[in-house]
C-alpha atoms as a PDB file:
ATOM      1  CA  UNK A   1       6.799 -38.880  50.530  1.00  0.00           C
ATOM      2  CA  UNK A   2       3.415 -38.838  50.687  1.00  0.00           C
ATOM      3  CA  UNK A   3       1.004 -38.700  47.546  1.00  0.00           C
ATOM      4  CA  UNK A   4      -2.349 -37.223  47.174  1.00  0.00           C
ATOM      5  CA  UNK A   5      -4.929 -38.529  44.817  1.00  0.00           C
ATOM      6  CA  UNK A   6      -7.545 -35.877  44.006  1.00  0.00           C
ATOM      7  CA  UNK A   7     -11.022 -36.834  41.803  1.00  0.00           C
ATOM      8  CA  UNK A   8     -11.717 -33.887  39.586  1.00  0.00           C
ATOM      9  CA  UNK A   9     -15.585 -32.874  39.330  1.00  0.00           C
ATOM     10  CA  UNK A  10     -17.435 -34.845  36.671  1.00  0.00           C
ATOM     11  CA  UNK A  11     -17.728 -31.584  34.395  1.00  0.00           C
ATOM     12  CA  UNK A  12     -14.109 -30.634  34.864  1.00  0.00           C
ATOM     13  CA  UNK A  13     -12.604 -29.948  31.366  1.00  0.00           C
ATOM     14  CA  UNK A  14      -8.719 -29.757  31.111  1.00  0.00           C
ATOM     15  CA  UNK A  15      -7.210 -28.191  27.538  1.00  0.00           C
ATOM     16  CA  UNK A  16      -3.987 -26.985  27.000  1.00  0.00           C
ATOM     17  CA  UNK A  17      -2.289 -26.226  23.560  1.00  0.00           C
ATOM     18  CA  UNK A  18       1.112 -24.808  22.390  1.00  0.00           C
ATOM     19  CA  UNK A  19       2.541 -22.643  19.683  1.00  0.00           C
ATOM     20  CA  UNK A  20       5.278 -22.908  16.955  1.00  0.00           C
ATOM     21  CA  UNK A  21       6.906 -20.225  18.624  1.00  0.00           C
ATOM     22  CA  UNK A  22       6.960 -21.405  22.079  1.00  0.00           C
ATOM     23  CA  UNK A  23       8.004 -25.008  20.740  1.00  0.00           C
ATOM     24  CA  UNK A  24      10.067 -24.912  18.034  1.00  0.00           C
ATOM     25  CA  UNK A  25      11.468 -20.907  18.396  1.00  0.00           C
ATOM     26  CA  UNK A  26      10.941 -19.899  14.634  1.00  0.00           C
ATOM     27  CA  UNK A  27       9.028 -18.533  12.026  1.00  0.00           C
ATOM     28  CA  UNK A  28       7.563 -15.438  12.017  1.00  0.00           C
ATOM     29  CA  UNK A  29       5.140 -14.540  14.368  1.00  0.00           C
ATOM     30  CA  UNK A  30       2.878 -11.377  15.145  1.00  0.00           C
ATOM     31  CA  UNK A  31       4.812 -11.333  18.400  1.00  0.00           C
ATOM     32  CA  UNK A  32       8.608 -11.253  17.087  1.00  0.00           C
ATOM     33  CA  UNK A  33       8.047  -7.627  16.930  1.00  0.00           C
ATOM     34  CA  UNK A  34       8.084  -7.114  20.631  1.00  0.00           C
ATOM     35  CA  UNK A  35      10.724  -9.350  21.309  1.00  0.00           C
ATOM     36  CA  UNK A  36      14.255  -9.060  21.676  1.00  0.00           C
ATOM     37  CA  UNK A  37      13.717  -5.204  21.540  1.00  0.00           C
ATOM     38  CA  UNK A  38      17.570  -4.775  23.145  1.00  0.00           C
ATOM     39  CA  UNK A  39      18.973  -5.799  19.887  1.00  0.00           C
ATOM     40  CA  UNK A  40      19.597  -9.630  21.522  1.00  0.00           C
ATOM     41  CA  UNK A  41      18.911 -12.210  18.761  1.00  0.00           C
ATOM     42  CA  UNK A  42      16.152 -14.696  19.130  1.00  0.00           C
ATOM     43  CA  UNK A  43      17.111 -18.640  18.614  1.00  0.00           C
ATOM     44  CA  UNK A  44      15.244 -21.780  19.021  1.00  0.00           C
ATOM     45  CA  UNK A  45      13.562 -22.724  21.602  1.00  0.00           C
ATOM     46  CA  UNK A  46      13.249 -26.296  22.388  1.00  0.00           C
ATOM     47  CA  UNK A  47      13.606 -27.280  18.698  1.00  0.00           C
ATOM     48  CA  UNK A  48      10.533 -30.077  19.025  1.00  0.00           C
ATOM     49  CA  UNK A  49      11.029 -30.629  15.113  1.00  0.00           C
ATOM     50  CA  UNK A  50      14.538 -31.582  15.232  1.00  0.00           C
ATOM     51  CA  UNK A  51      15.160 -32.964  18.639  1.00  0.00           C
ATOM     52  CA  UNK A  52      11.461 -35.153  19.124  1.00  0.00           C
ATOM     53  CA  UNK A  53      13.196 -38.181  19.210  1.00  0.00           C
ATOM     54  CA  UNK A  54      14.787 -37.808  21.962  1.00  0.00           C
END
């Protein structure tokens, strides 16, 4: 296998970010509205809080 090494451009900025409903899969969100429309119930997602020791 070979691996590539790439150098990113001096003014190359890299962000990313998450939400509470993408990581943990509760609370109420502006979004729970539009989900789960066919009546299925939403449940945690990967449950960061509970499972982040692992």
């Amino acid at each position: 296998m070979s691996l590539v090494s790439e150098k990113f451009p001096d003014n190359f900025i890299l962000g990313t970010s998450t939400s509470a409903f993408q990581i943990e899969g509760a609370g109420e969100t502006e979004w729970k509205g539009f989900i789960g429309t066919d009546g299925t119930l939403l449940d945690l997602a990967i449950d960061h809080y509970s499972r982040y020791e692992e």
